[in-house]
N, C-alpha and C. Protein backbone atom coordinates (compact mmCIF):
# COMPACT_ATOMS: atom_id res chain seq x y z
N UNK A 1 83.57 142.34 67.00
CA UNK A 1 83.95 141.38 65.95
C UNK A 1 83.63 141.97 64.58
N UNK A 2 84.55 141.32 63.86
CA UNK A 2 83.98 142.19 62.14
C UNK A 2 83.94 140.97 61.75
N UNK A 3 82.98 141.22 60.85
CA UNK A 3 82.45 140.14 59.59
C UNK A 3 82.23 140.49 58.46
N UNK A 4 83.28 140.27 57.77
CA UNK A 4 83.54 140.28 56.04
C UNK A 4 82.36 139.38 55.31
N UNK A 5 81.65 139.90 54.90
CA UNK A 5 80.78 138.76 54.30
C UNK A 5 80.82 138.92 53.08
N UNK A 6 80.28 138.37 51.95
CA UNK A 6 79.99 138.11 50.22
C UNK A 6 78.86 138.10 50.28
N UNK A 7 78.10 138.86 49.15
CA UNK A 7 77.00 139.45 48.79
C UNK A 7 76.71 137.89 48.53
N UNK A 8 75.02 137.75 48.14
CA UNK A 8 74.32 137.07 47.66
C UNK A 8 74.45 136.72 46.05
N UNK A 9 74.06 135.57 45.52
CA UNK A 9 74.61 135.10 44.21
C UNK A 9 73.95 136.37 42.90
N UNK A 10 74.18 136.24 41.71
CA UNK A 10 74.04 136.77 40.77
C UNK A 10 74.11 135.60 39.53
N UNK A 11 73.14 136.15 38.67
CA UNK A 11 73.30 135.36 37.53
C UNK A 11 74.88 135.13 37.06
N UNK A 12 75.64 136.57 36.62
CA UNK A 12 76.76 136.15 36.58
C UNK A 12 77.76 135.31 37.45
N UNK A 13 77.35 134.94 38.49
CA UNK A 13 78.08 134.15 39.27
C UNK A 13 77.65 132.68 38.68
N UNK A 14 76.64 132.33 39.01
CA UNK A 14 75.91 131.01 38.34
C UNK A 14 76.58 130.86 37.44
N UNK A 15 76.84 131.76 36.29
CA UNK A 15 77.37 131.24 35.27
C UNK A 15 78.75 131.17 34.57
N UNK A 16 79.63 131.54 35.85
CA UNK A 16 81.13 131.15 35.79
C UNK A 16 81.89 132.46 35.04
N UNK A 17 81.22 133.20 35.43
CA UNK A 17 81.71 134.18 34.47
C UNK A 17 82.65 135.19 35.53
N UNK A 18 83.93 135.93 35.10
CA UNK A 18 84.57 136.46 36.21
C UNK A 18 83.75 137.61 36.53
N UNK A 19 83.30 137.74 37.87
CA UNK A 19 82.52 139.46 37.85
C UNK A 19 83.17 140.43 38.61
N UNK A 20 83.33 141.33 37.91
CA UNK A 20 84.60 142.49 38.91
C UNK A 20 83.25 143.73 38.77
N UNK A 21 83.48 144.43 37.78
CA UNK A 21 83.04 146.15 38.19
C UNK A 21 81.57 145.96 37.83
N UNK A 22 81.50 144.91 36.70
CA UNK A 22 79.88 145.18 35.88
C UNK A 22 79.17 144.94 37.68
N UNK A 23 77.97 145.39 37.12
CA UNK A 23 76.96 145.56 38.35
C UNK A 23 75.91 144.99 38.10
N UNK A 24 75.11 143.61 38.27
CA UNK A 24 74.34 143.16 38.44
C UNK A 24 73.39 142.82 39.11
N UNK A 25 72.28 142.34 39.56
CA UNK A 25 71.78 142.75 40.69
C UNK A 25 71.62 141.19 40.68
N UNK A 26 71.57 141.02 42.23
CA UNK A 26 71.16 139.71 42.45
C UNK A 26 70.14 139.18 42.67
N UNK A 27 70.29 137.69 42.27
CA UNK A 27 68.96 136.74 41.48
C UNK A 27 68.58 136.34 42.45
N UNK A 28 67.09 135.54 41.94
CA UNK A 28 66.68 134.85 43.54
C UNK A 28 67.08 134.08 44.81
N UNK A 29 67.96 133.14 44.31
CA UNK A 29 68.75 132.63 45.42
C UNK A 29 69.45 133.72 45.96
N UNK A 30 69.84 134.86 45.42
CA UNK A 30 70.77 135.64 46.14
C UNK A 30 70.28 136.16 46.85
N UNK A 31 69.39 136.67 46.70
CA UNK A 31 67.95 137.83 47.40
C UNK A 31 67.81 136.73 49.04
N UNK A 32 66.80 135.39 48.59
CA UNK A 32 67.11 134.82 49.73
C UNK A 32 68.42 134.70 50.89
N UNK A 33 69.66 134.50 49.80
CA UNK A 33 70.90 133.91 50.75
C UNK A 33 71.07 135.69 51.58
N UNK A 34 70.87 136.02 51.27
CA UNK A 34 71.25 137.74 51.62
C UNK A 34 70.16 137.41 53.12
N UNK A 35 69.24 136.97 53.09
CA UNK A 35 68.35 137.40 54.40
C UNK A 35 68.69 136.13 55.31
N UNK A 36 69.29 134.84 54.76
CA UNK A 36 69.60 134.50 55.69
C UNK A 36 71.33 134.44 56.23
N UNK A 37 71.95 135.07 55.80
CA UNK A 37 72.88 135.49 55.97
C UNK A 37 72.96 136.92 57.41
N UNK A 38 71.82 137.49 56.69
CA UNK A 38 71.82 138.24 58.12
C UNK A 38 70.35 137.98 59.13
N UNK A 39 70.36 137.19 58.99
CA UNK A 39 70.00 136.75 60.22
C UNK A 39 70.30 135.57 61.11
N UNK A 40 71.71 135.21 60.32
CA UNK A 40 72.77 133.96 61.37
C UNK A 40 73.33 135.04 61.96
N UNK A 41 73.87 136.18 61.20
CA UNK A 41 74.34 137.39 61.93
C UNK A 41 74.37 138.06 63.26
N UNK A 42 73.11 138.54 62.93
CA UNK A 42 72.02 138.93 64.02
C UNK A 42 72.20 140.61 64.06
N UNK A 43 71.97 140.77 65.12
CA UNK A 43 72.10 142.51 65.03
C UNK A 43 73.67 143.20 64.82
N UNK A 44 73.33 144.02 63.92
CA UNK A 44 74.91 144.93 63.50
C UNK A 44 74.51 145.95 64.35
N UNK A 45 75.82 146.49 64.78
CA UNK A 45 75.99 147.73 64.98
C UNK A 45 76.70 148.95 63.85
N UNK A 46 77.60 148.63 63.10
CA UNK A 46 78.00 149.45 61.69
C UNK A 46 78.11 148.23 61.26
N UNK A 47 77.43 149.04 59.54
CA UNK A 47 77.43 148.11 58.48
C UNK A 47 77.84 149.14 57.24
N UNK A 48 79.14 148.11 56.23
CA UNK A 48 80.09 148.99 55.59
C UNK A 48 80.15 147.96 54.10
N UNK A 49 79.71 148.85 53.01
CA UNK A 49 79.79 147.99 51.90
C UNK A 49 80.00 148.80 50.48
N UNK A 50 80.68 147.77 49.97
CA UNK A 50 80.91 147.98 48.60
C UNK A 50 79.92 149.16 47.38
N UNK A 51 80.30 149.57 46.91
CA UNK A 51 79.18 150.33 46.22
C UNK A 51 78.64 149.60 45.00
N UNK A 52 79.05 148.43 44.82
CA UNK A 52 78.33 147.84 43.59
C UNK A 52 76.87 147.20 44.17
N UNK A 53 75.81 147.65 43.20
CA UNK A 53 74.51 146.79 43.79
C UNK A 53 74.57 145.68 44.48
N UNK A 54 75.59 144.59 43.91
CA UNK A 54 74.88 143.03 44.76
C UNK A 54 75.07 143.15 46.16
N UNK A 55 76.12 144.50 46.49
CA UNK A 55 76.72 144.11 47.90
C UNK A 55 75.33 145.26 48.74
N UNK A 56 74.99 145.99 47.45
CA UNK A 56 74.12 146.89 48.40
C UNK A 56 73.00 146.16 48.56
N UNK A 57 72.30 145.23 47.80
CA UNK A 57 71.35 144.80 47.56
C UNK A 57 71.56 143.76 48.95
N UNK A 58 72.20 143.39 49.07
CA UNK A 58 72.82 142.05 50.29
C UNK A 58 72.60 142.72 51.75
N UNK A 59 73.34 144.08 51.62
CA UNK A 59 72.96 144.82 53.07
C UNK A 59 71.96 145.23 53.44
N UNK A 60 70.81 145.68 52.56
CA UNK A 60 69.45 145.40 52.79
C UNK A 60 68.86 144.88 53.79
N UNK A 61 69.50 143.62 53.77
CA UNK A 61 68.88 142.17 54.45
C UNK A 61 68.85 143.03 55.89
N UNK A 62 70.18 143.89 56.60
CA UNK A 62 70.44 143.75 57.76
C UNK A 62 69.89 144.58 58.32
N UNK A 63 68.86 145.63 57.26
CA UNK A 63 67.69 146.49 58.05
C UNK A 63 68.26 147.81 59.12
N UNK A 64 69.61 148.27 58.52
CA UNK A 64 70.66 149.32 58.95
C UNK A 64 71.00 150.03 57.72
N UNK A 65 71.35 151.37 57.57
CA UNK A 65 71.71 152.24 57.06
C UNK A 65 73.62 152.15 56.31
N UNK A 66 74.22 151.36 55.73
CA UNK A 66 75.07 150.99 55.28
C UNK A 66 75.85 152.30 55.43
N UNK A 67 77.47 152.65 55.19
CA UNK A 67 78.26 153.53 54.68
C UNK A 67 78.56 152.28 53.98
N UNK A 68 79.21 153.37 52.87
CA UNK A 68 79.28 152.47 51.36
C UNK A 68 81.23 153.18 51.49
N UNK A 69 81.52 152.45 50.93
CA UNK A 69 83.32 152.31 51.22
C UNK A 69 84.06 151.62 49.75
N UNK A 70 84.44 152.73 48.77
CA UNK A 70 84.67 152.65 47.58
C UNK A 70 85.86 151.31 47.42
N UNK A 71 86.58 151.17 48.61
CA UNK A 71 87.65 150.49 49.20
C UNK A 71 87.56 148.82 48.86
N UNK A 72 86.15 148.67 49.44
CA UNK A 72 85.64 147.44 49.35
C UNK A 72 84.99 146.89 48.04
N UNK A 73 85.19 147.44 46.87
CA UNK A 73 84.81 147.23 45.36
C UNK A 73 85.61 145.85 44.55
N UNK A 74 84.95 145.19 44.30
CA UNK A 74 85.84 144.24 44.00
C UNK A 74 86.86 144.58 43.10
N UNK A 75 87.74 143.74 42.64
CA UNK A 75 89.04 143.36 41.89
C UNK A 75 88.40 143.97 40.50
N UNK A 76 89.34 145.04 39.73
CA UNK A 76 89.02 145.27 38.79
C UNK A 76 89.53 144.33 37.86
N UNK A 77 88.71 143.45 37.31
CA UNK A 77 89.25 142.32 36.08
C UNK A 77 89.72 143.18 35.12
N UNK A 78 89.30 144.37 34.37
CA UNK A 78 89.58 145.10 33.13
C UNK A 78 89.16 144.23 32.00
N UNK A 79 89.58 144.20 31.08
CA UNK A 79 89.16 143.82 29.67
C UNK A 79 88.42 142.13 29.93
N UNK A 80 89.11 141.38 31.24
CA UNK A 80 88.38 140.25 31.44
C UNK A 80 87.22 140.52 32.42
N UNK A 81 86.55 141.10 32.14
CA UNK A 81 85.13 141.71 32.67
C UNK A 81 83.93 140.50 32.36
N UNK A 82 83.77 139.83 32.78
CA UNK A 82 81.70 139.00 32.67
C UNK A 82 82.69 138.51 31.41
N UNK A 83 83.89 137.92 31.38
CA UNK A 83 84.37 136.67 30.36
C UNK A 83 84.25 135.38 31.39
N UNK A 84 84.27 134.56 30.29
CA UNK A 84 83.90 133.02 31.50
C UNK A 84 85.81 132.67 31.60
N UNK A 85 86.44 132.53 32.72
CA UNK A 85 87.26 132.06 33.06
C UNK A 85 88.66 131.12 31.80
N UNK A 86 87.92 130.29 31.36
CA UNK A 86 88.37 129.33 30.65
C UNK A 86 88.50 129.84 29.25
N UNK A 87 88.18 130.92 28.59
CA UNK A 87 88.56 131.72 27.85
C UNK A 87 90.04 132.59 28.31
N UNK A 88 90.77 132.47 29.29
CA UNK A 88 91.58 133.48 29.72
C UNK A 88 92.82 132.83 28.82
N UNK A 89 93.82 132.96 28.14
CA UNK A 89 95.50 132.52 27.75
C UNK A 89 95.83 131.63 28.83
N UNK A 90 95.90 130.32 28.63
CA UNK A 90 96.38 129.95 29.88
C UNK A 90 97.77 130.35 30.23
N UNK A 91 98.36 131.31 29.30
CA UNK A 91 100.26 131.71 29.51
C UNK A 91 99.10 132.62 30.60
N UNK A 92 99.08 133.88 29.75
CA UNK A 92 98.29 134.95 30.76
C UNK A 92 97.61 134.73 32.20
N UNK A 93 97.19 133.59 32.29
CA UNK A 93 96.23 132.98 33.46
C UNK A 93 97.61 132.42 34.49
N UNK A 94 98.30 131.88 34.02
CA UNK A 94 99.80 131.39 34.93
C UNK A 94 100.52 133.01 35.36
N UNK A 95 100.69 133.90 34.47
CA UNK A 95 101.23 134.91 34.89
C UNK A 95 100.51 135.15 36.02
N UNK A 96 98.93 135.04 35.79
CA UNK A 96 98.36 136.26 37.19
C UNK A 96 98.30 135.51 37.96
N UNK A 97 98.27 134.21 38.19
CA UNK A 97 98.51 133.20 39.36
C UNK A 97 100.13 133.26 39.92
N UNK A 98 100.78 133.88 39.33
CA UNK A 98 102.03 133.70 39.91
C UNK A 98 102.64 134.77 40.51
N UNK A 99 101.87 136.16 39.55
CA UNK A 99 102.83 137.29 39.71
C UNK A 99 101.76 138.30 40.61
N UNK A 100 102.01 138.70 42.07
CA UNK A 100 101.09 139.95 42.32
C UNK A 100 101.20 141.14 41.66
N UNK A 101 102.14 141.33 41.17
CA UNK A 101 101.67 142.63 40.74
C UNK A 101 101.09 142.36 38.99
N UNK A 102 100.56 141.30 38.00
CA UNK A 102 100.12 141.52 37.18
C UNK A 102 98.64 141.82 37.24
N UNK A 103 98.48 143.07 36.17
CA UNK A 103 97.20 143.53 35.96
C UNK A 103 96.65 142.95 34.44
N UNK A 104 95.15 142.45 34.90
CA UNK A 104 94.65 142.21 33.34
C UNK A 104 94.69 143.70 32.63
N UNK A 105 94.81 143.16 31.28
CA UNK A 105 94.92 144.44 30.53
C UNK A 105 93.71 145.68 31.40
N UNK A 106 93.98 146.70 31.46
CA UNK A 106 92.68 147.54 32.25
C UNK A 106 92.42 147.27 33.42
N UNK A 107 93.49 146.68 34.11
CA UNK A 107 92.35 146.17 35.28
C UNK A 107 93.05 146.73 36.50
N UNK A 108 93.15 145.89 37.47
CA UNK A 108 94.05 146.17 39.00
C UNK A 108 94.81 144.59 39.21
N UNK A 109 96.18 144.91 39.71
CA UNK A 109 96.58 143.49 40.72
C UNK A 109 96.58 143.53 41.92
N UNK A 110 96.82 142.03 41.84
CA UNK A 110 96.48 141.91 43.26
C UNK A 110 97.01 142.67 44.17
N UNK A 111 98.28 143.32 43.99
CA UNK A 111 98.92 144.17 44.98
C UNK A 111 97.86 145.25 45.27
N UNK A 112 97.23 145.97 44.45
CA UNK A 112 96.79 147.18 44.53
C UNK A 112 95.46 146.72 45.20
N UNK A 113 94.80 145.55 44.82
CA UNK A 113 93.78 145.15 46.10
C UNK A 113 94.31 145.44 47.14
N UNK A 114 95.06 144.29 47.58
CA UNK A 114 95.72 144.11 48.76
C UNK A 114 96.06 145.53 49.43
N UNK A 115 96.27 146.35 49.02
CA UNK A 115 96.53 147.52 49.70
C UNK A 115 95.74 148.29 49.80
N UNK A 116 94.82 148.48 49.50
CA UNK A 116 93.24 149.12 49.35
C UNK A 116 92.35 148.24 50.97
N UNK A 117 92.58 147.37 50.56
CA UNK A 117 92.03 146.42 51.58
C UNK A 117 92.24 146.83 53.01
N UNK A 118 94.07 146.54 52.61
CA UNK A 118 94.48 146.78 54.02
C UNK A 118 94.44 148.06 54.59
N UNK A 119 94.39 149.13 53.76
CA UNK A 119 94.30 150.53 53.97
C UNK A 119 92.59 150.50 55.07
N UNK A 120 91.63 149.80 54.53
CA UNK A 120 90.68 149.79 54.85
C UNK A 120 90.83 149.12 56.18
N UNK A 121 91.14 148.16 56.24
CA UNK A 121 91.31 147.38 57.44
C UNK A 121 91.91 147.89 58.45
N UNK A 122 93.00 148.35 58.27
CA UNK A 122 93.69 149.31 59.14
C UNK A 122 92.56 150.30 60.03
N UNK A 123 91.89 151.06 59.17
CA UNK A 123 91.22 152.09 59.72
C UNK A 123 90.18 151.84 60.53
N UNK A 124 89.31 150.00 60.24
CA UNK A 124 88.05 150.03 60.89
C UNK A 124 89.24 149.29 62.33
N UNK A 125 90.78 148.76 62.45
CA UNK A 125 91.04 148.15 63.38
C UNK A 125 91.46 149.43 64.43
N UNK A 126 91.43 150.82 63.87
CA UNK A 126 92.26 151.69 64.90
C UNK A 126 90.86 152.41 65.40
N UNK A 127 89.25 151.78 64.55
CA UNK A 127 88.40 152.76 65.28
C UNK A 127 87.44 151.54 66.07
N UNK A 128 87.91 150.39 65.73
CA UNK A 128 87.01 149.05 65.97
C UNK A 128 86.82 149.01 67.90
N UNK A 129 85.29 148.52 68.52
CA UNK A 129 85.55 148.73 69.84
C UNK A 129 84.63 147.06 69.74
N UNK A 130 85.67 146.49 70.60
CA UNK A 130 85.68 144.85 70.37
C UNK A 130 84.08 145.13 70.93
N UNK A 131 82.97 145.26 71.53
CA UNK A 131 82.06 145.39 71.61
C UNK A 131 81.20 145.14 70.47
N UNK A 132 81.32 145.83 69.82
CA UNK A 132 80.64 146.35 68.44
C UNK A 132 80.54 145.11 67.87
N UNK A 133 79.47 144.83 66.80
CA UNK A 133 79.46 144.06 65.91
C UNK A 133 79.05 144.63 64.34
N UNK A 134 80.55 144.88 63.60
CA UNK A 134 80.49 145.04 62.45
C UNK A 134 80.30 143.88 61.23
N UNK A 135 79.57 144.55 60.16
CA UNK A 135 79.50 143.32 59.30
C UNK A 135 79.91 144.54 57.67
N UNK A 136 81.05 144.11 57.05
CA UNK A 136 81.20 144.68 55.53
C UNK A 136 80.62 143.61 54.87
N UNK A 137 80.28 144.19 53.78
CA UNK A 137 79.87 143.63 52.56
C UNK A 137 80.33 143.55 51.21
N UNK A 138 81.06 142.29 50.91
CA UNK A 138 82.17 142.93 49.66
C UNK A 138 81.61 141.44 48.79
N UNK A 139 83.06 141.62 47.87
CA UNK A 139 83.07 140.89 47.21
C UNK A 139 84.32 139.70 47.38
N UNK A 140 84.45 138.31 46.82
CA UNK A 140 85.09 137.73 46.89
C UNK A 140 86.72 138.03 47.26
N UNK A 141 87.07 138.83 46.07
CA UNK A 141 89.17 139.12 45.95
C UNK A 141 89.28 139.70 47.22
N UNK A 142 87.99 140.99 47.59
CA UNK A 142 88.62 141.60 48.57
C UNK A 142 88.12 140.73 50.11
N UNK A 143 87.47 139.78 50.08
CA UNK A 143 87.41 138.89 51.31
C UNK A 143 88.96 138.36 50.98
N UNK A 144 89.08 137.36 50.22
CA UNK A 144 90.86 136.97 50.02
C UNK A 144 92.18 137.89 50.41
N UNK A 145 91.75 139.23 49.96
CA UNK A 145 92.74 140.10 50.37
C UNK A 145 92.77 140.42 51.97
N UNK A 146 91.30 140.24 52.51
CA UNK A 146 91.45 140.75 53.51
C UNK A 146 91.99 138.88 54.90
N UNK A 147 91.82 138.32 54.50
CA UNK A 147 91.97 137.16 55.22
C UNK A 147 93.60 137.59 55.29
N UNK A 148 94.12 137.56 53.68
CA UNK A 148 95.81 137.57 53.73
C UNK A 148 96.52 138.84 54.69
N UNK A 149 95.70 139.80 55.06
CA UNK A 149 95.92 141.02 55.74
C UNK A 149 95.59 140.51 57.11
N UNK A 150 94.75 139.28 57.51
CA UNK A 150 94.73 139.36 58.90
C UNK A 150 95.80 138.12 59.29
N UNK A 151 96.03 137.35 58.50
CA UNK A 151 97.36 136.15 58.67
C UNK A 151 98.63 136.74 57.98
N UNK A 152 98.70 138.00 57.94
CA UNK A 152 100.22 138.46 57.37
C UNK A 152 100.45 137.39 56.52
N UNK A 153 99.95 137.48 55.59
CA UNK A 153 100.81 136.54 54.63
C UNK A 153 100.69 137.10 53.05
N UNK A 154 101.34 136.77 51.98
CA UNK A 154 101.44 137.63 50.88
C UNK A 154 100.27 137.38 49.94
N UNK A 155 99.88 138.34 49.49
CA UNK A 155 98.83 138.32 48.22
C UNK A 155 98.76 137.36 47.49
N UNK A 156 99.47 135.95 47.01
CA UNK A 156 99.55 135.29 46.25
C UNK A 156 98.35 134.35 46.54
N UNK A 157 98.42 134.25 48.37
CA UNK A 157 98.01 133.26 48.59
C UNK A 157 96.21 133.29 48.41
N UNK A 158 95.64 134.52 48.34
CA UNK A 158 94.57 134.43 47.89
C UNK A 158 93.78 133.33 46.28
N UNK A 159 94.82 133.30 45.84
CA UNK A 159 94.78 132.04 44.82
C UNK A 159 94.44 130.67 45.45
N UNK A 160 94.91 130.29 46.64
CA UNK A 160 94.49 129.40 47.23
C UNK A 160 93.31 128.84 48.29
N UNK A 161 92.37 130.09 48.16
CA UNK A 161 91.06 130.89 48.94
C UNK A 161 89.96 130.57 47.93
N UNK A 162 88.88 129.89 48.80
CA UNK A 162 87.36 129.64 47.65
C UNK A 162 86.57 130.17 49.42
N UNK A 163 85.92 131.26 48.25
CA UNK A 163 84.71 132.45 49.16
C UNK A 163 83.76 131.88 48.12
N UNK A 164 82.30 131.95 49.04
CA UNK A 164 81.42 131.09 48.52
C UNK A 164 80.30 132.54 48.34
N UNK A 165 79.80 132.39 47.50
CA UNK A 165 78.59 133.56 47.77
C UNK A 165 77.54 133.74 49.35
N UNK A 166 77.52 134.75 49.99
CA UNK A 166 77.09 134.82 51.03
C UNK A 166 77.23 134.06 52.20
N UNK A 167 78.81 134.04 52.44
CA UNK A 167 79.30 133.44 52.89
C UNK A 167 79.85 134.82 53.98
N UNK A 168 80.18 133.92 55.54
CA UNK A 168 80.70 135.11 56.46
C UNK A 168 82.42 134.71 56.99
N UNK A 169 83.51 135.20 56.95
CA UNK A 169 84.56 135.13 57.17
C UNK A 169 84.77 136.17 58.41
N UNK A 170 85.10 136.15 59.84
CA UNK A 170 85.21 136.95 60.94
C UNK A 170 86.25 137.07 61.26
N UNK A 171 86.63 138.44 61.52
CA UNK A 171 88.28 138.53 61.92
C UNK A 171 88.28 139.14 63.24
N UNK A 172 89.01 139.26 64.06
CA UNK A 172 88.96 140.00 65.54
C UNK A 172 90.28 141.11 65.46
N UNK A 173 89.95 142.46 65.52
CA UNK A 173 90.73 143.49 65.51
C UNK A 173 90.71 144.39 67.01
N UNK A 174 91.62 145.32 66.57
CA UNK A 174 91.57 146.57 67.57
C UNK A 174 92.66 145.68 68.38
N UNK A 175 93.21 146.95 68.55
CA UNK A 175 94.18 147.15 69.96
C UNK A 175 95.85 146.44 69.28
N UNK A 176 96.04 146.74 68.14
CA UNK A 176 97.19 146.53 67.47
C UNK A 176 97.23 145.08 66.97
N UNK A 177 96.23 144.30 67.17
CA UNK A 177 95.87 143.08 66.70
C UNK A 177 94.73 142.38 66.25
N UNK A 178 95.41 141.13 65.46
CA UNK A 178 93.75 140.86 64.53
C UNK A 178 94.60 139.07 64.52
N UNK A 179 93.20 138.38 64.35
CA UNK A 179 92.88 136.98 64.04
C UNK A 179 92.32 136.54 63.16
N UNK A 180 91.97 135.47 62.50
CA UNK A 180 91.22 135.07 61.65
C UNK A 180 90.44 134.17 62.33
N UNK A 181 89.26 134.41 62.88
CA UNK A 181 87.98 133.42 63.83
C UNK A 181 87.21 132.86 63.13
N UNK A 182 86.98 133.06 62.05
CA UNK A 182 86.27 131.79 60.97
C UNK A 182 86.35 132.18 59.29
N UNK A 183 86.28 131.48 58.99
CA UNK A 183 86.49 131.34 56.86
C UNK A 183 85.24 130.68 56.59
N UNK A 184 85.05 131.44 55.24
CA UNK A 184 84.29 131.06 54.56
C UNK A 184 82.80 129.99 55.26
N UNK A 185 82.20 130.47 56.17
CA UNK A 185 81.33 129.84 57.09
C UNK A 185 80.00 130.03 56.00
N UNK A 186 79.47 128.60 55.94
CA UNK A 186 78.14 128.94 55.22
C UNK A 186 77.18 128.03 56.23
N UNK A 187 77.03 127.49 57.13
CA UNK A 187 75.99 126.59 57.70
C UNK A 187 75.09 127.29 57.85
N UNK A 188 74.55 128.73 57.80
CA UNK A 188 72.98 129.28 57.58
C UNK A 188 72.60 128.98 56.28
N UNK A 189 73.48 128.84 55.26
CA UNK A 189 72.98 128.30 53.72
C UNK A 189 72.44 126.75 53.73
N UNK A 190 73.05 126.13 54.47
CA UNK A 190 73.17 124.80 53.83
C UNK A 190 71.85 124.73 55.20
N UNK A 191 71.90 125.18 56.40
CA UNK A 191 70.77 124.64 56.90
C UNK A 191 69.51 125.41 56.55
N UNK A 192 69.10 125.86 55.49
CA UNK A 192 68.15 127.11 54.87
C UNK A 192 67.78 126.41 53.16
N UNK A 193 68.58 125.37 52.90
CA UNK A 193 68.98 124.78 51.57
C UNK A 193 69.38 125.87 50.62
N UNK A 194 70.12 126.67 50.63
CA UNK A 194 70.30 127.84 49.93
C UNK A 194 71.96 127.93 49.56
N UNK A 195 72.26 126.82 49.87
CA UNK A 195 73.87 126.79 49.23
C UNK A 195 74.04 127.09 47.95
N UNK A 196 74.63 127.81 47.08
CA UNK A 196 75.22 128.02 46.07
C UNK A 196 75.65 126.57 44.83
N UNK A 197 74.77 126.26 44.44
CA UNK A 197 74.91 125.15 43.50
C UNK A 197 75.80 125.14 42.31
């Protein structure tokens, strides 16, 4: 089984702010949600994560030796970098809700996630041995991208996707096929009181 999970919270998350490349490290609730996150888990066998701190800081928890997978980096916002949301053009903000291929000024679209993703996905499904229990460690867009890669369905729909911080989403691969076996699962948060407020 693979399990896409979301790093533990960050100040910039708390505070509504979009977070793509900046690198922050995560705050106390995150630190906590990170350990109990892997330990609803339980034992990994490969563990594969993002190279930005929160996601490294998150894999920690699982007490395994990570490969770090440039692949899994979140959504480059570009110039809307650690801006709070509601500052965005709302013309500009309708474009990128509508159009996959728009990029914030500097940044990446969603297409070019989406294909990064799936490039990635592809590779852990042609080496994946249903045995195994993998867990990546990313960030939000590319959990969205990767859900839309296991329901064939188009990039847009990640707009319609809420990933919660340290949250686990499981997909079932290998052998020319994949499922989506759970979203956005947080009941180790909420029974830990560590939900994301």
């Amino acid at each position: 089984m693979l399990h896409i999970v979301r790093h533990g919270r960050t100040e910039h998350n708390a505070s509504g702010l979009l977070l793509g490349r900046i690198d922050p490290p995560l705050d106390d609730l995150g630190r906590d949600q990170a350990v109990a996150l892997a330990a609803a888990i339980g034992p990994v066998d490969r563990l594969i994560t993002s190279p930005l701190l929160r996601t490294r800081q998150t894999a920690e928890a699982f007490g395994i030796e990570p490969v770090v997978d440039d692949r899994w980096i979140e959504l480059d916002y570009g110039d809307f970098d650690g801006v709070p949301l509601a500052s965005i053009d709302p013309e500009i903000w309708k474009a990128w809700r509508t159009d996959a291929e728009f990029s914030p000024p500097g940044g990446e679209s969603l297409r070019q996630l989406g294909e990064r993703v799936s490039a990635a996905l592809e590779d852990l499904s042609a080496a994946e041995d249903p045995e195994l229990v993998t867990v990546v460690v990313t960030h939000v867009s590319p959990i969205k991208a990767a859900v839309c890669w296991a329901l064939g369905v188009d990039d847009l729909v990640s707009w319609r996707l809420w990933v919660a911080t340290a949250s686990i989403t499981s997909v079932a691969v290998g052998g020319g096929l994949r499922a989506l076996h759970g979203f956005n699962d947080i009941a180790h948060l909420r029974a830990a009181g560590l939900a994301d407020r």
